[in-house]
PDB file of N, CA and C in Angstrom:
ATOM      1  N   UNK A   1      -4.751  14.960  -1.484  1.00  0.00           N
ATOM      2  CA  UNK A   1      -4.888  14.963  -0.037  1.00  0.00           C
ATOM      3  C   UNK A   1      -6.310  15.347   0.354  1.00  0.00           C
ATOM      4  N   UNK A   2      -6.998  16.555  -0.229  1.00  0.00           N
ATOM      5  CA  UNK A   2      -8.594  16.735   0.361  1.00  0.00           C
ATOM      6  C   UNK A   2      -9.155  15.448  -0.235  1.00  0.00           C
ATOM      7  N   UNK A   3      -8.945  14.860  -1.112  1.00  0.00           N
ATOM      8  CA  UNK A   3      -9.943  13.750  -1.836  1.00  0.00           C
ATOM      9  C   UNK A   3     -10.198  12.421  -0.495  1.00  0.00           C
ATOM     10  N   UNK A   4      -8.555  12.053  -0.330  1.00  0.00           N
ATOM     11  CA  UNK A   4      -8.285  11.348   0.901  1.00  0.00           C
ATOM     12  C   UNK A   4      -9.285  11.694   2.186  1.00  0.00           C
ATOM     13  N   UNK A   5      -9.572  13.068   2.795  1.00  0.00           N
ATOM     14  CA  UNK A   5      -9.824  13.432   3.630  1.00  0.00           C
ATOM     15  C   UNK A   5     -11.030  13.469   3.397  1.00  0.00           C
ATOM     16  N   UNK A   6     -11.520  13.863   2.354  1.00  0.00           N
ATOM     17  CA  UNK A   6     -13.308  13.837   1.993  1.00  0.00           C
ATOM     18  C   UNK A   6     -13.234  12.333   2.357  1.00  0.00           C
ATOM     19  N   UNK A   7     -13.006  11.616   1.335  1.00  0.00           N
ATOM     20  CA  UNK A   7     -13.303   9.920   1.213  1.00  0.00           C
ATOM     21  C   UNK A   7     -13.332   9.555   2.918  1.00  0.00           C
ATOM     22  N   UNK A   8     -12.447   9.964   3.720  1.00  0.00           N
ATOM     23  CA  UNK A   8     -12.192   9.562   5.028  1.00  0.00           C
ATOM     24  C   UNK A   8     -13.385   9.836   5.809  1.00  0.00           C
ATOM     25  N   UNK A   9     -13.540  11.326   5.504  1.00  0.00           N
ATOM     26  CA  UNK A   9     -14.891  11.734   6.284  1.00  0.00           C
ATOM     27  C   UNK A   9     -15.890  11.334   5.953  1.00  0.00           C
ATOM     28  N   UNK A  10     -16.205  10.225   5.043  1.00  0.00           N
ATOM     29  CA  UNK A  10     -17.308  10.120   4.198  1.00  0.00           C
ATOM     30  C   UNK A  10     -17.336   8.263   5.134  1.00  0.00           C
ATOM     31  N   UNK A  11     -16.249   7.676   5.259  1.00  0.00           N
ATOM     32  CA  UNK A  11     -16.624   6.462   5.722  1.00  0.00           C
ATOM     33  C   UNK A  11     -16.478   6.325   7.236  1.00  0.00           C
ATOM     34  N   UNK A  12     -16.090   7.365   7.915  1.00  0.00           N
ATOM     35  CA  UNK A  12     -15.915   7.826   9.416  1.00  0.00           C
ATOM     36  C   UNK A  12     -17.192   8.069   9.793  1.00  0.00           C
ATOM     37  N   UNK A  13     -18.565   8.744   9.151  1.00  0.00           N
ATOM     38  CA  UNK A  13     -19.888   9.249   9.221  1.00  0.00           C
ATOM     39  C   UNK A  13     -20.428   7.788   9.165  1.00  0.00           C
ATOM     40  N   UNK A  14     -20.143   7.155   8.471  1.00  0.00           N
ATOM     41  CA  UNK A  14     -21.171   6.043   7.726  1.00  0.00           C
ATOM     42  C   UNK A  14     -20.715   4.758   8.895  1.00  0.00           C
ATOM     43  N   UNK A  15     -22.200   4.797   9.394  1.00  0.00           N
ATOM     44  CA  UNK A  15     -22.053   3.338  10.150  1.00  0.00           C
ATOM     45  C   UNK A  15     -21.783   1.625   9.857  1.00  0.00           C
ATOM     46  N   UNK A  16     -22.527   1.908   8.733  1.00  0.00           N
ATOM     47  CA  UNK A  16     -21.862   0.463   7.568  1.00  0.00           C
ATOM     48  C   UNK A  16     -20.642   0.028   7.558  1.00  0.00           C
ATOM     49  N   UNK A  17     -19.914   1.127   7.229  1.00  0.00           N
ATOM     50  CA  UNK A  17     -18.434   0.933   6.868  1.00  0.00           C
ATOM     51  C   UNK A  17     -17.510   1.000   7.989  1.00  0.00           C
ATOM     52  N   UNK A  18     -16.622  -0.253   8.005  1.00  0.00           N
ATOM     53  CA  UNK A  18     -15.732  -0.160   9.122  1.00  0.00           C
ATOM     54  C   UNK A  18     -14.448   0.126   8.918  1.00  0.00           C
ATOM     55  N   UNK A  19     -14.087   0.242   7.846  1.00  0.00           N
ATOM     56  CA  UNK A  19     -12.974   0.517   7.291  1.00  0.00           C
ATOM     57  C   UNK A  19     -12.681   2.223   6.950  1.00  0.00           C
ATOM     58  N   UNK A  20     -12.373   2.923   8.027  1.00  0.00           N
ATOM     59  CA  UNK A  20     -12.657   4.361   7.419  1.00  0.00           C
ATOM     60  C   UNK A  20     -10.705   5.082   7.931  1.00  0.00           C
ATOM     61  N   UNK A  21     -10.127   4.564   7.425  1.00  0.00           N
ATOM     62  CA  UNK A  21      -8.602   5.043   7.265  1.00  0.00           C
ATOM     63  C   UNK A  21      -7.852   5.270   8.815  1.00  0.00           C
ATOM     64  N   UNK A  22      -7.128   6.274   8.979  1.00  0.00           N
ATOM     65  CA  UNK A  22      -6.602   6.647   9.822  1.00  0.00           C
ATOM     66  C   UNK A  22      -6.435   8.380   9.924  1.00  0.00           C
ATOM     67  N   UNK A  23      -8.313   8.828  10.213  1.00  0.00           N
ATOM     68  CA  UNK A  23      -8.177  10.260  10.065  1.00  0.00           C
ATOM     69  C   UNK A  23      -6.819  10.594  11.865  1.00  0.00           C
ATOM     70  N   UNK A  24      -6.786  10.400  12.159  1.00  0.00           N
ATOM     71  CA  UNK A  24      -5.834  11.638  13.202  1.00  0.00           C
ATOM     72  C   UNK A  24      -4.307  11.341  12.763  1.00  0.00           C
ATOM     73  N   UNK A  25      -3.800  10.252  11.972  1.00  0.00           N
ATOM     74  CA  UNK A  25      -3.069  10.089  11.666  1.00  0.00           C
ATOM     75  C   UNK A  25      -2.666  10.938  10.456  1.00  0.00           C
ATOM     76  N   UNK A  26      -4.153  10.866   9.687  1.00  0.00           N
ATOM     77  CA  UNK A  26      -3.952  11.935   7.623  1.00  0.00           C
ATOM     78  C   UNK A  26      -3.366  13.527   8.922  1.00  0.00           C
ATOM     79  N   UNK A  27      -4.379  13.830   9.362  1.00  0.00           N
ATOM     80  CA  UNK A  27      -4.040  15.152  10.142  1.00  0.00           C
ATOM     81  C   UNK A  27      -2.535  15.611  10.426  1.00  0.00           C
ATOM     82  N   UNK A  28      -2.512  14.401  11.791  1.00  0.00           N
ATOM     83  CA  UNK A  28      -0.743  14.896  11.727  1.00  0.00           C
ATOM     84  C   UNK A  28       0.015  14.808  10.549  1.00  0.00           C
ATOM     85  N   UNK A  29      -0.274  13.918   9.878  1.00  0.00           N
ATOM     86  CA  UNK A  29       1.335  13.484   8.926  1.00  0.00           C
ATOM     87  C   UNK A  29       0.842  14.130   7.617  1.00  0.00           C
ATOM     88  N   UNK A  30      -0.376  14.697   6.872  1.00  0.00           N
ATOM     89  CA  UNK A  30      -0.454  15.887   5.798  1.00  0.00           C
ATOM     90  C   UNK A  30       0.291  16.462   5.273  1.00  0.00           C
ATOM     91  N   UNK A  31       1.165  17.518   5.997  1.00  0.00           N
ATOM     92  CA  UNK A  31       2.071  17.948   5.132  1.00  0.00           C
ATOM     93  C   UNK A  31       3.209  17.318   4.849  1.00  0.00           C
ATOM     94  N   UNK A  32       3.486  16.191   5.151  1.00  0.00           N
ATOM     95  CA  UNK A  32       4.682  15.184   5.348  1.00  0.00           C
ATOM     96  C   UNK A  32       4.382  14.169   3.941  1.00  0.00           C
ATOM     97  N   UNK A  33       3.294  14.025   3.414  1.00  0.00           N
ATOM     98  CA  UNK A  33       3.028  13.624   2.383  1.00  0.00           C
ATOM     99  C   UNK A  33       3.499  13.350   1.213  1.00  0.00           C
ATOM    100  N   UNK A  34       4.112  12.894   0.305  1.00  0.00           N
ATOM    101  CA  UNK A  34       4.345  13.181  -0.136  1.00  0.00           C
ATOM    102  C   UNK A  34       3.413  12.487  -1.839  1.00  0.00           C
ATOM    103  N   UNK A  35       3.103  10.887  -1.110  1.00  0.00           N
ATOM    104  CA  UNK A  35       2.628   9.985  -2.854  1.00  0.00           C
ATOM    105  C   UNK A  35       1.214   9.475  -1.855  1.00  0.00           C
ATOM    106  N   UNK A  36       0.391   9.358  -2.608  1.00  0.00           N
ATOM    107  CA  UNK A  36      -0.880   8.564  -1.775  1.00  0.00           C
ATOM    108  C   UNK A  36      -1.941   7.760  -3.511  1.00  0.00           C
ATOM    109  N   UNK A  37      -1.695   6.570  -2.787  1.00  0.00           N
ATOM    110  CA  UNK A  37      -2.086   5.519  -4.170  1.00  0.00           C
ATOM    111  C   UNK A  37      -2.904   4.725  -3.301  1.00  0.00           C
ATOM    112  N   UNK A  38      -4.190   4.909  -3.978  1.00  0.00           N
ATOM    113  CA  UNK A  38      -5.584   3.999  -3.284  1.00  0.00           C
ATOM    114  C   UNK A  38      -6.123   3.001  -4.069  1.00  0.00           C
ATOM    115  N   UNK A  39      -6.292   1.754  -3.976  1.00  0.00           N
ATOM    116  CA  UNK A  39      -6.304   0.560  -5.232  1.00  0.00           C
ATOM    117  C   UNK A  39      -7.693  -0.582  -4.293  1.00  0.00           C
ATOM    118  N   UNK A  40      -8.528  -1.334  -5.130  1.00  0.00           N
ATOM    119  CA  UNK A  40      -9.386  -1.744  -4.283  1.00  0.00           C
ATOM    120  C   UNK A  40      -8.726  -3.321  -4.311  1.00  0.00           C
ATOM    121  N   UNK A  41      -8.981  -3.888  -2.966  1.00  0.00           N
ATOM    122  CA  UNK A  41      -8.513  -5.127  -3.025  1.00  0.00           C
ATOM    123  C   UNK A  41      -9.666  -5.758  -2.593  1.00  0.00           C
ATOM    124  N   UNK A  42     -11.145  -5.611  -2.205  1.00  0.00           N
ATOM    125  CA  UNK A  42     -12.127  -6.308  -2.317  1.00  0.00           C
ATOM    126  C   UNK A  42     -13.429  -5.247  -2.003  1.00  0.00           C
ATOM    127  N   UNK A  43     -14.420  -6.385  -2.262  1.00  0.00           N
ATOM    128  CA  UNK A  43     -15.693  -5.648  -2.080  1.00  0.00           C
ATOM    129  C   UNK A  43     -16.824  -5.471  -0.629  1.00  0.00           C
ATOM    130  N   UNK A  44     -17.429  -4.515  -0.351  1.00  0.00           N
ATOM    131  CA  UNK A  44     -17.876  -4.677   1.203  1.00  0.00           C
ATOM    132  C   UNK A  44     -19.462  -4.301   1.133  1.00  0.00           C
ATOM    133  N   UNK A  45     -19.982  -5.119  -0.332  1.00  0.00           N
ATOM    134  CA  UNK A  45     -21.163  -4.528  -0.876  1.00  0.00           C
ATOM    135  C   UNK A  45     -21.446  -4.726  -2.339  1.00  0.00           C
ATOM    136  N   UNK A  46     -22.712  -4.038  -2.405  1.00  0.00           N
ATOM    137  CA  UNK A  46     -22.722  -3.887  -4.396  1.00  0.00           C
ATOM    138  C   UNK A  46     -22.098  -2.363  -4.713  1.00  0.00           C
ATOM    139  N   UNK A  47     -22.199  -1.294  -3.626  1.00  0.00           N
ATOM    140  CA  UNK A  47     -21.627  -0.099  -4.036  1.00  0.00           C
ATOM    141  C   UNK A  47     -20.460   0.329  -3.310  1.00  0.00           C
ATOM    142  N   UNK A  48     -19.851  -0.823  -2.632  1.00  0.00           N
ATOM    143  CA  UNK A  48     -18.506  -0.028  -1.558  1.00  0.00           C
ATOM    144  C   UNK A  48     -17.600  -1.204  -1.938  1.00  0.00           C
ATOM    145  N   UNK A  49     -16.748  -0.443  -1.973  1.00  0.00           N
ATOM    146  CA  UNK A  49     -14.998  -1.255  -2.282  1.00  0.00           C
ATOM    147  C   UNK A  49     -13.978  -1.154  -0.924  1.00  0.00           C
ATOM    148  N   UNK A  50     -13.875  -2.044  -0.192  1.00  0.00           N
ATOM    149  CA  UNK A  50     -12.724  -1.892   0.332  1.00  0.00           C
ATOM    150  C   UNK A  50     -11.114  -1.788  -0.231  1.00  0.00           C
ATOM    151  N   UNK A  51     -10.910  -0.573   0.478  1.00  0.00           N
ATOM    152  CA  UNK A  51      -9.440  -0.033  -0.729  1.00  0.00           C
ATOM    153  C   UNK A  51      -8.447  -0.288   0.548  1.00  0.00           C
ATOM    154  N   UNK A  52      -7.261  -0.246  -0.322  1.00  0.00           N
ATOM    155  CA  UNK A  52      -5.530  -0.023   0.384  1.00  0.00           C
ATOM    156  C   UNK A  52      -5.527   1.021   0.067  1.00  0.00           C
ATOM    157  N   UNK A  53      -5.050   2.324   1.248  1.00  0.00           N
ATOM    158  CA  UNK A  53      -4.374   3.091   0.201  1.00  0.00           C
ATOM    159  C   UNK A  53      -2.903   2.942   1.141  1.00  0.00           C
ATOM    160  N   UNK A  54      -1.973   3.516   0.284  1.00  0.00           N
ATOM    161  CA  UNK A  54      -0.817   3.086   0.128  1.00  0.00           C
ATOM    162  C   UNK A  54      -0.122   4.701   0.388  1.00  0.00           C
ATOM    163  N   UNK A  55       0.546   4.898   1.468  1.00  0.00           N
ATOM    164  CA  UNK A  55       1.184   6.645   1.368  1.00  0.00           C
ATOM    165  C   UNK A  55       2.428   6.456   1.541  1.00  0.00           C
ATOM    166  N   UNK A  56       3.579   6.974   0.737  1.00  0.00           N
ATOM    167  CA  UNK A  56       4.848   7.207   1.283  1.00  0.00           C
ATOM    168  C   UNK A  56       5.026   8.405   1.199  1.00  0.00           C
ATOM    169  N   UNK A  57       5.939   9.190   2.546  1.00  0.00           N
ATOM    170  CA  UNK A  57       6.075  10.375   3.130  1.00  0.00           C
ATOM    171  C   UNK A  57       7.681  10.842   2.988  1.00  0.00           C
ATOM    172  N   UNK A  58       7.575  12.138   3.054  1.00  0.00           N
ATOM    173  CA  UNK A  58       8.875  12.640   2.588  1.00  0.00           C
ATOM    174  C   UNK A  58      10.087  12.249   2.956  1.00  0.00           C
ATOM    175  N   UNK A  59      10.347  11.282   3.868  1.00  0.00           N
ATOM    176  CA  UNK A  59      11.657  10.820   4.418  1.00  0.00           C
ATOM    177  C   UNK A  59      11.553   9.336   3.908  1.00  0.00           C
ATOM    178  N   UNK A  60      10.740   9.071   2.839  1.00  0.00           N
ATOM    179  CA  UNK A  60      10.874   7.652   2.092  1.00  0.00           C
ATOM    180  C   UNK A  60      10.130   6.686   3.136  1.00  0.00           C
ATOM    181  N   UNK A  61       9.972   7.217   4.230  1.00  0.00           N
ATOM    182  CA  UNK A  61       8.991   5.826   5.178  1.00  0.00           C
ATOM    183  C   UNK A  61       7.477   5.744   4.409  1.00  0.00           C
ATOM    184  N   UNK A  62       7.240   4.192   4.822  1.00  0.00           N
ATOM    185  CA  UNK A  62       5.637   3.941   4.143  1.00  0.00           C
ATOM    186  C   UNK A  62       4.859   3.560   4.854  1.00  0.00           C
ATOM    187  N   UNK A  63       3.582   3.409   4.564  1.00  0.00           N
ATOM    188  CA  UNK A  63       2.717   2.655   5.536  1.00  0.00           C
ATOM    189  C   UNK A  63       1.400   2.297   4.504  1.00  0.00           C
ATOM    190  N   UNK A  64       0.419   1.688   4.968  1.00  0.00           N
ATOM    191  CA  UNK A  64      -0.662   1.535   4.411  1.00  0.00           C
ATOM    192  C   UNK A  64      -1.794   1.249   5.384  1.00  0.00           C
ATOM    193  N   UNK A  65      -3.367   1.446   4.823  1.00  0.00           N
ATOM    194  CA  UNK A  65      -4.477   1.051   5.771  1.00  0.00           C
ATOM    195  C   UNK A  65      -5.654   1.231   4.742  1.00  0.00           C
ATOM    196  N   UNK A  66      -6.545   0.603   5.353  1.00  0.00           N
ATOM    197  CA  UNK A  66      -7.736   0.472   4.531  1.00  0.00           C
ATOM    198  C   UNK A  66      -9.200   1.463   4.697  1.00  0.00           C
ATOM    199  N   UNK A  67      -9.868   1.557   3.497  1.00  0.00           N
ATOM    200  CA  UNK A  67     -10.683   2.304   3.713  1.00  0.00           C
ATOM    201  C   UNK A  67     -11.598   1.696   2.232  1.00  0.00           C
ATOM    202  N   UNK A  68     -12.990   2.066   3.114  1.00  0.00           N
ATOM    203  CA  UNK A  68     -14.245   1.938   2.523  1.00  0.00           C
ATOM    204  C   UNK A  68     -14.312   2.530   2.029  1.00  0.00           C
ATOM    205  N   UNK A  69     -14.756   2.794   0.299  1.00  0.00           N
ATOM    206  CA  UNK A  69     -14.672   3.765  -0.898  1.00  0.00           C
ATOM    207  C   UNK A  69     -16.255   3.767  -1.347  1.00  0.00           C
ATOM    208  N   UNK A  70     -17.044   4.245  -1.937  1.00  0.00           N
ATOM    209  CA  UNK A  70     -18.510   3.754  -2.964  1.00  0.00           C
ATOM    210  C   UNK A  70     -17.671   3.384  -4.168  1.00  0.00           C
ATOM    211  N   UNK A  71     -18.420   2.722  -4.667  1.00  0.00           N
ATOM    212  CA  UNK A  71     -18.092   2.754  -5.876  1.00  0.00           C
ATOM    213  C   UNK A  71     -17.892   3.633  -7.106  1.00  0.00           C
ATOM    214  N   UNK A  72     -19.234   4.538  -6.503  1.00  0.00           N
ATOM    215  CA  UNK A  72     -18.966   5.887  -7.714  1.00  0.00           C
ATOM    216  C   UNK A  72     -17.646   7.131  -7.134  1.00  0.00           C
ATOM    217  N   UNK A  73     -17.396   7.109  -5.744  1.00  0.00           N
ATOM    218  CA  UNK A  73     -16.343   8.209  -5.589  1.00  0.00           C
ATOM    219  C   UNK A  73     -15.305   7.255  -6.092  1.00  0.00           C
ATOM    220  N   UNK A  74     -14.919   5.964  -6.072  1.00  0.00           N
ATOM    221  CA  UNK A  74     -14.032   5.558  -6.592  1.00  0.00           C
ATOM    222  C   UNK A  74     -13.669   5.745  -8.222  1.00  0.00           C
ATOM    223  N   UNK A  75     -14.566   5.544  -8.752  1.00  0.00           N
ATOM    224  CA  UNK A  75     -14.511   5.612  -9.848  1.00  0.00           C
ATOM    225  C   UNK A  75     -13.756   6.779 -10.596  1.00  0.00           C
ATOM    226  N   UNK A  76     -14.699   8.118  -9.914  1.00  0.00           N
ATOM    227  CA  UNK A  76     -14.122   9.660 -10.404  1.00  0.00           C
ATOM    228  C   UNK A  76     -12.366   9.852  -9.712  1.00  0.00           C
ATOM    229  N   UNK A  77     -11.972   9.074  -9.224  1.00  0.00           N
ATOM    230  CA  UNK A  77     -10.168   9.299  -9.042  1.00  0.00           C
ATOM    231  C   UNK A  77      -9.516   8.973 -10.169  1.00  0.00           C
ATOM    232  N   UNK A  78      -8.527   9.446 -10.367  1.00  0.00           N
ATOM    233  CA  UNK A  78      -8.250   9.557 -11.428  1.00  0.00           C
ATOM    234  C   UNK A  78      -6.944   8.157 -11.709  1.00  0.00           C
ATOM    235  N   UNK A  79      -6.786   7.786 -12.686  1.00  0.00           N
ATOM    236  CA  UNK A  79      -6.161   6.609 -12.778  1.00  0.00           C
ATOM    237  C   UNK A  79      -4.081   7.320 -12.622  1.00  0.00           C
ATOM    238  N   UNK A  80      -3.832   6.467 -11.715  1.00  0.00           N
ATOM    239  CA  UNK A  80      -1.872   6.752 -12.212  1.00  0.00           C
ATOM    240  C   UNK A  80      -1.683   6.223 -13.344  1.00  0.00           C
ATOM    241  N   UNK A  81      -0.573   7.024 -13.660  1.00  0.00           N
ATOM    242  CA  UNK A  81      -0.153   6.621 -15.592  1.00  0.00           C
ATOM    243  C   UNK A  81       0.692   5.412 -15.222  1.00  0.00           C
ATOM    244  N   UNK A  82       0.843   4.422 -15.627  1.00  0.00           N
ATOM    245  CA  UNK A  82       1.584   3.049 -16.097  1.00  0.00           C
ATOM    246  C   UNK A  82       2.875   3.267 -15.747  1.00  0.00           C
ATOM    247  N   UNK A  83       3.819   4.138 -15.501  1.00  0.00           N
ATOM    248  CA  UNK A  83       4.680   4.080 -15.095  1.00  0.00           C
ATOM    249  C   UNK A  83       4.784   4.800 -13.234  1.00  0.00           C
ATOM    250  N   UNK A  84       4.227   5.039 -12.943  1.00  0.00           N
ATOM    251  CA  UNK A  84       4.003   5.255 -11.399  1.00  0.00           C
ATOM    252  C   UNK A  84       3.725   3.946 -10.776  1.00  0.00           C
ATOM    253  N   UNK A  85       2.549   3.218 -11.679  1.00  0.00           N
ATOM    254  CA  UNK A  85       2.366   1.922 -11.039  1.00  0.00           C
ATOM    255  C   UNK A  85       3.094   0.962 -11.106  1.00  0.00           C
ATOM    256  N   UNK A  86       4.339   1.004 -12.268  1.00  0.00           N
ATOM    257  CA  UNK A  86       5.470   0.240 -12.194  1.00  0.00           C
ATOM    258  C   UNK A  86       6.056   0.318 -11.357  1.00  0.00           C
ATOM    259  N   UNK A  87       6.527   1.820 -11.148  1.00  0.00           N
ATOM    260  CA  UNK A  87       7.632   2.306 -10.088  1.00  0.00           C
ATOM    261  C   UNK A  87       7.230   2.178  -8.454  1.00  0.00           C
ATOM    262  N   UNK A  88       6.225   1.863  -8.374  1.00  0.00           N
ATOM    263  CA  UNK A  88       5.134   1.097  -7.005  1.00  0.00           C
ATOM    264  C   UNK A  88       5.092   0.040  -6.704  1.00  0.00           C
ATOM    265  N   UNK A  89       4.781  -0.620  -8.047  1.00  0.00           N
ATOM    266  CA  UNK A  89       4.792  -2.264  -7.967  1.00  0.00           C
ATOM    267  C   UNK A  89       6.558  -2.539  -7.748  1.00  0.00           C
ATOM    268  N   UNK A  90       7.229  -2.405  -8.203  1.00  0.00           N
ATOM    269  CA  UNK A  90       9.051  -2.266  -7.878  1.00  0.00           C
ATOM    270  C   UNK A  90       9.372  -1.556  -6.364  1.00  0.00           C
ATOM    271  N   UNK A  91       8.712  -0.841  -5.893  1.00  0.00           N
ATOM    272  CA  UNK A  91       8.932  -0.330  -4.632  1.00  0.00           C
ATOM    273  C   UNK A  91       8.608  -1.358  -3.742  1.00  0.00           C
ATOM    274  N   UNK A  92       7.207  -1.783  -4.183  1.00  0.00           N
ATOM    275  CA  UNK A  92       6.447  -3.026  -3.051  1.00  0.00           C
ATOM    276  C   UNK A  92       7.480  -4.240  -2.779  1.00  0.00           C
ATOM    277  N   UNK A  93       7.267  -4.506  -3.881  1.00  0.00           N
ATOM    278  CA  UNK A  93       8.424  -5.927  -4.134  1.00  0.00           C
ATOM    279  C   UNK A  93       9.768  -5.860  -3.662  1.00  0.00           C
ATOM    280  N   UNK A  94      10.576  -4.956  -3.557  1.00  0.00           N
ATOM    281  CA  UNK A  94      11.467  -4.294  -2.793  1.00  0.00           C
ATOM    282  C   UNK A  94      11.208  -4.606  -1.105  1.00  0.00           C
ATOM    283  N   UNK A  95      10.238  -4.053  -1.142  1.00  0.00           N
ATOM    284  CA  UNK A  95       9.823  -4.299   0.723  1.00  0.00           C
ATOM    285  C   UNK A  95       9.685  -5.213   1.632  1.00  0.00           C
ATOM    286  N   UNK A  96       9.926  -6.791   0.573  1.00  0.00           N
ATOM    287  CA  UNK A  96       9.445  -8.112   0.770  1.00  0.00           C
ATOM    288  C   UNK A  96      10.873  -8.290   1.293  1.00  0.00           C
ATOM    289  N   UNK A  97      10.927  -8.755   3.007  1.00  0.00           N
ATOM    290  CA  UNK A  97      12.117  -9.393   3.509  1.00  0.00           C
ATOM    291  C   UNK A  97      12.606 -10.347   2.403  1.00  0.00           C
ATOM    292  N   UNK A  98      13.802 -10.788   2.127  1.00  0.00           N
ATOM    293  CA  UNK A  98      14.448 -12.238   1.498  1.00  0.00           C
ATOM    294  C   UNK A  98      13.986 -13.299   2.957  1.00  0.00           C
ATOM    295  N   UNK A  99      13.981 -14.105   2.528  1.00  0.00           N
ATOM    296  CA  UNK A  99      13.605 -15.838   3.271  1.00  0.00           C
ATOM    297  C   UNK A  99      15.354 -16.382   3.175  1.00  0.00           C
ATOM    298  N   UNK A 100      15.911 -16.648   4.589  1.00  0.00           N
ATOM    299  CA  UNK A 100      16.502 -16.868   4.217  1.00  0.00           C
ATOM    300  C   UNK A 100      16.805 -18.929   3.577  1.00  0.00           C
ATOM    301  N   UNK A 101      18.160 -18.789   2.887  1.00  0.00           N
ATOM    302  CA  UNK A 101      17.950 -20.580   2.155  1.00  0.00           C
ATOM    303  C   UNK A 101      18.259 -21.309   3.213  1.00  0.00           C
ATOM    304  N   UNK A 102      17.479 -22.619   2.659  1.00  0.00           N
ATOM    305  CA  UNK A 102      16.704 -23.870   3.129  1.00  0.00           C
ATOM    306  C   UNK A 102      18.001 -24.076   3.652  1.00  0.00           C
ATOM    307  N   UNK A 103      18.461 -24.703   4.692  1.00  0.00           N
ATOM    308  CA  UNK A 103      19.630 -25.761   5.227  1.00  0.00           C
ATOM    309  C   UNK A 103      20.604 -26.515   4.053  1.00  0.00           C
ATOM    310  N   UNK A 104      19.301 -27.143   3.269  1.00  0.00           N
ATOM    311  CA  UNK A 104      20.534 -27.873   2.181  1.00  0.00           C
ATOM    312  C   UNK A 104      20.798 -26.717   1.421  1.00  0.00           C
ATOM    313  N   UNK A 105      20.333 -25.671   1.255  1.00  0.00           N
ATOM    314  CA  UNK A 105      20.620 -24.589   0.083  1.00  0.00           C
ATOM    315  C   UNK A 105      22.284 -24.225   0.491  1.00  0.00           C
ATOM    316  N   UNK A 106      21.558 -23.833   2.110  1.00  0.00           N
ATOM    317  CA  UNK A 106      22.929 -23.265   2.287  1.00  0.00           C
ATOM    318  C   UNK A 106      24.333 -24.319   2.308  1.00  0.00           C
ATOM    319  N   UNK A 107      24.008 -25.283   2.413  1.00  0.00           N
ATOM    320  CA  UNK A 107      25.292 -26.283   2.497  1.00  0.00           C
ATOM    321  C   UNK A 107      25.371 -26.386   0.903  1.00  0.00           C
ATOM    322  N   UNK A 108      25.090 -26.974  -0.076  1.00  0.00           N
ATOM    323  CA  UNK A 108      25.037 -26.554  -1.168  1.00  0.00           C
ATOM    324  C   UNK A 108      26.072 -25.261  -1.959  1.00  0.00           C
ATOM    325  N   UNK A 109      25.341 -23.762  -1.110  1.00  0.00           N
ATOM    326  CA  UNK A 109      26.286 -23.022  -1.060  1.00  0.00           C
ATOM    327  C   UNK A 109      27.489 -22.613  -0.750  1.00  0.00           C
ATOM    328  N   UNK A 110      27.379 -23.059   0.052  1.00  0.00           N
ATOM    329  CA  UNK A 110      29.198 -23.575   1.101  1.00  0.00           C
ATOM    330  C   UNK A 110      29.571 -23.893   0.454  1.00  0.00           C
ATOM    331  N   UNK A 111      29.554 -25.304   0.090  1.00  0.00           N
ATOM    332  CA  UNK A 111      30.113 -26.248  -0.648  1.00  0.00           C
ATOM    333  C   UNK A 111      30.958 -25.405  -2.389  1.00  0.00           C
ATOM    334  N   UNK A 112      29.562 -24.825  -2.961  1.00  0.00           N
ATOM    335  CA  UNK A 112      30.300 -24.021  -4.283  1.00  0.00           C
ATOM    336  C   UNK A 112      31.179 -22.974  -3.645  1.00  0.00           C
ATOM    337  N   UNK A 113      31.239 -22.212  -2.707  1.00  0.00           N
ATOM    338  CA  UNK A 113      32.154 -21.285  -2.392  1.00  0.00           C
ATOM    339  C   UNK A 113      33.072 -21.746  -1.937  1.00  0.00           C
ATOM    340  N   UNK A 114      33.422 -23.317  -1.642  1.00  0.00           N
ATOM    341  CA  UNK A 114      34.848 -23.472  -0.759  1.00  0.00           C
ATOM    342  C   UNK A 114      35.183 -23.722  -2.550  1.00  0.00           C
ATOM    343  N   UNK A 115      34.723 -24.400  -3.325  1.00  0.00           N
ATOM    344  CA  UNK A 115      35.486 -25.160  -4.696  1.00  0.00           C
ATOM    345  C   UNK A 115      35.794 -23.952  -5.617  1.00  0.00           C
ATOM    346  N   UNK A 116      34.938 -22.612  -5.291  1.00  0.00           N
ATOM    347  CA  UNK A 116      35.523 -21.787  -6.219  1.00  0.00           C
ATOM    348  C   UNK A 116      36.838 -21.002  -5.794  1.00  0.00           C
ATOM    349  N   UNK A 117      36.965 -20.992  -4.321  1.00  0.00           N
ATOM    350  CA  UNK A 117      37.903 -20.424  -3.682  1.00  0.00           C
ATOM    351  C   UNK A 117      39.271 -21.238  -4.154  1.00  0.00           C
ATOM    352  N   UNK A 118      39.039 -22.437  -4.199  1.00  0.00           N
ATOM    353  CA  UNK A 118      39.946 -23.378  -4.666  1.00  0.00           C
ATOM    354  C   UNK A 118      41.014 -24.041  -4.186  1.00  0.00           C
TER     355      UNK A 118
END
């Protein structure tokens, strides 16, 4: 959480960077905290990474927002072990509404549920 809040204050100062999180938001919701996973999904420079970070809070709600990182404070965070990022990547994927099926799918489906009913 201070790393978050340094990093925050660090791209909130900096006029370059437009991406500087959601400090009044880290404030209120802090102790409500509970997982905070920051991953870069592109670049905004040769030394700044635009990051996701990713927080879910003690009542299981999530959210995400972006923030301008350097490259070297990025670097010194420390990596999640392989199974956090599983159990993340399975959370995400989880979060993805279903679509529901195409028209013929669903007639299709009908169709096998009246013949199995029999």
């Amino acid at each position: 959480m201070q790393e978050l809040e340094r990093l925050t204050a660090l791209a909130t100062a900096n006029p370059k960077w437009s991406a500087n999180g959601r400090p009044e938001w880290l404030q209120k919701q802090r102790n409500q905290i509970k997982t905070l996973v920051l991953t870069v999904f592109g670049s905004e420079g040769r030394s700044v990474y635009r990051c996701l970070v990713m927080a879910i809070l003690d009542d299981k709600s999530k959210c995400n927002f972006t923030l301008d990182v350097s490259v070297d404070d990025f670097d010194r965070l420390p990596d999640a072990p392989l199974e956090e990022v599983v159990a993340l990547a399975h959370r995400y994927l989880a979060g993805f509404p279903p679509l529901e099926l195409d028209p013929a799918q669903k007639e299709s489906w009908r169709r096998s549920m009246k013949s199995s009913d029999g």
